[in-house]
Protein backbone atom coordinates (compact mmCIF):
# COMPACT_ATOMS: atom_id res chain seq x y z
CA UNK A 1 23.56 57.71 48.27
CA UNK A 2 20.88 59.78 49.93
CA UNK A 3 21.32 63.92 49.79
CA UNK A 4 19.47 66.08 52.21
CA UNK A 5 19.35 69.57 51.04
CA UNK A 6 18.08 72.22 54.00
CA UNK A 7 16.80 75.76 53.07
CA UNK A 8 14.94 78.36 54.79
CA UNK A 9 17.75 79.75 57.44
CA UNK A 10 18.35 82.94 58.39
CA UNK A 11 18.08 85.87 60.41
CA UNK A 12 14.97 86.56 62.46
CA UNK A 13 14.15 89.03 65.92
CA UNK A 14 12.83 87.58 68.98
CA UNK A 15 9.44 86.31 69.09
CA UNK A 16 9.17 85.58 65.27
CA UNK A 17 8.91 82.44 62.96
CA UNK A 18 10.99 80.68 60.70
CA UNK A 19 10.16 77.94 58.36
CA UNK A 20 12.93 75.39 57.29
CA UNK A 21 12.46 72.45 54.89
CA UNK A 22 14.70 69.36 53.71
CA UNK A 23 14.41 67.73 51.19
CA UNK A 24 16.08 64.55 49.92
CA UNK A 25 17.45 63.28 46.60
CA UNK A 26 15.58 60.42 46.46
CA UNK A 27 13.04 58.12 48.29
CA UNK A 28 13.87 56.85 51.74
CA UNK A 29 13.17 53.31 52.98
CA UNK A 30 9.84 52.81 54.40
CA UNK A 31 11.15 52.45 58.12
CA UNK A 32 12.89 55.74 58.97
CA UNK A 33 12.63 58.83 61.16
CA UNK A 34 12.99 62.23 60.14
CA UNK A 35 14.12 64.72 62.22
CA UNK A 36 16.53 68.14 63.15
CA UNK A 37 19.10 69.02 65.27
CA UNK A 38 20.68 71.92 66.01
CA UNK A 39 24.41 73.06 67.86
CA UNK A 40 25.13 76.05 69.16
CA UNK A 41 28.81 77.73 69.63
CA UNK A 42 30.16 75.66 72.54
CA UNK A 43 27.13 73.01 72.84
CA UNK A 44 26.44 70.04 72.06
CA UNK A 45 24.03 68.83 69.36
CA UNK A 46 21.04 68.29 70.53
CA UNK A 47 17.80 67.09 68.95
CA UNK A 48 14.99 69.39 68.17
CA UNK A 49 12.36 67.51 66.96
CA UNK A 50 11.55 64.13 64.95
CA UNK A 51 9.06 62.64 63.07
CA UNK A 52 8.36 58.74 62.12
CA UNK A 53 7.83 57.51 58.71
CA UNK A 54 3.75 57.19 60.57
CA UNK A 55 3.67 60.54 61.87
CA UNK A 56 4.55 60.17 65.23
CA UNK A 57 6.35 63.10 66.31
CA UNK A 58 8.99 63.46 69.15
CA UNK A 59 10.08 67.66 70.44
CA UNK A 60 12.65 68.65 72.87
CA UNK A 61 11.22 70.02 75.87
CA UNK A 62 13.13 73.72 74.81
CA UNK A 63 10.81 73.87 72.04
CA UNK A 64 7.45 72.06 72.88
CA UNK A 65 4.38 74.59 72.23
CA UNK A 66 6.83 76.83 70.32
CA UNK A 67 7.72 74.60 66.88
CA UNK A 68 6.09 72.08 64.52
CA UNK A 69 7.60 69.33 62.80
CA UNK A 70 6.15 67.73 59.88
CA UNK A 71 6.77 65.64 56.97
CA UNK A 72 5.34 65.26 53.02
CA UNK A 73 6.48 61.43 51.70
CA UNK A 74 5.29 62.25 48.23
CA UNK A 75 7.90 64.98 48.26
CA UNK A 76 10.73 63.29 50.26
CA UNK A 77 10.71 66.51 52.22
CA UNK A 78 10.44 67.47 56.11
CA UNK A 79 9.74 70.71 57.80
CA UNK A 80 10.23 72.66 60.84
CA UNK A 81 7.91 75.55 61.23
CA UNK A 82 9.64 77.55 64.23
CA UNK A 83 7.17 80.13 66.20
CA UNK A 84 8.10 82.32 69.06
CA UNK A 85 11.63 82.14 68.50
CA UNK A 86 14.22 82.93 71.32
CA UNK A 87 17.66 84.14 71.14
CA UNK A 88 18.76 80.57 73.01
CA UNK A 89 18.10 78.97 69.63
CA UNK A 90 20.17 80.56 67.66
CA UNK A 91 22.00 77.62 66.09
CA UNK A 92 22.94 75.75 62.93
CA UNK A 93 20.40 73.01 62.52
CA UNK A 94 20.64 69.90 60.16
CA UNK A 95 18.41 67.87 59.12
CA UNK A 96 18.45 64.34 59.45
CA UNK A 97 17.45 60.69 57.94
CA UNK A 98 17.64 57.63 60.17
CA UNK A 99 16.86 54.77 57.81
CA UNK A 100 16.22 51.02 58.87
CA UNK A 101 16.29 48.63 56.87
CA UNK A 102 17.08 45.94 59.73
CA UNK A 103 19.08 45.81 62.94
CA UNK A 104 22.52 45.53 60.89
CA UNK A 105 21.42 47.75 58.09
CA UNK A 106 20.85 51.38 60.11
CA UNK A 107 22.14 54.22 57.93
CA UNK A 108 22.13 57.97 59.00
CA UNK A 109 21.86 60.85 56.36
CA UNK A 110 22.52 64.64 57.00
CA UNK A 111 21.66 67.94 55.77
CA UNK A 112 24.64 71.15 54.92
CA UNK A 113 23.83 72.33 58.02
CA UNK A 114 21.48 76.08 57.90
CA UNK A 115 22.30 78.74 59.80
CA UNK A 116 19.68 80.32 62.25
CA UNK A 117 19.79 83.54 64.26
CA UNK A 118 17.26 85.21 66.67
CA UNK A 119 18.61 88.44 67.95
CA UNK A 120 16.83 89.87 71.02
């Protein structure tokens, strides 16, 4: 069974960057998307950006321009470099593995969940 472990949370003021990472226990199926959400007190979770086993990447308009997803397969590891960071995403945000190994054989992986906060 797959492990996704997340680091790089915290505490940050308005208008400054964050870096989080995830990295997973072992190697992922060649067909699979990598990717992070986030929830917020009272919100739904929401996706903040994804990435393709190819490098195709995929951002939610909230946080187009503003943060950078990207992925390392040699390390089983995927990043979220967060810039210009706004009190409205203060969040906990998990990382996530969609595998596919075939239309009957889709499995889903998550992160612990790390905690981010921007304060204004």
């Amino acid at each position: 069974q797959v492990q996704l472990v997340e680091s790089g949370g915290g505490l940050v003021q308005a208008g400054g960057s964050l870096g989080l990472s995830c990295t997973a226990s072992e190697k992922i199926f060649s067909i699979n998307i990598m990717g992070w959400y986030r929830q917020a007190i009272g919100k739904q979770r929401e996706l903040v950006a994804d990435i393709t086993s190819s490098g195709s990447t995929n951002y939610a308009d909230s946080v187009k321009g503003r943060f950078t997803i990207s992925r390392d397969n040699a390390k089983n590891t995927v990043y979220l470099q967060m810039n210009s960071l706004k009190p409205e995403d203060t969040a906990v945000y998990y990382c996530n593995v969609h595998e596919v190994r075939g239309i009957a054989h889709i499995k889903d992986y998550w992160g612990q969940g790390t905690q981010v906060t921007v304060s204004s």
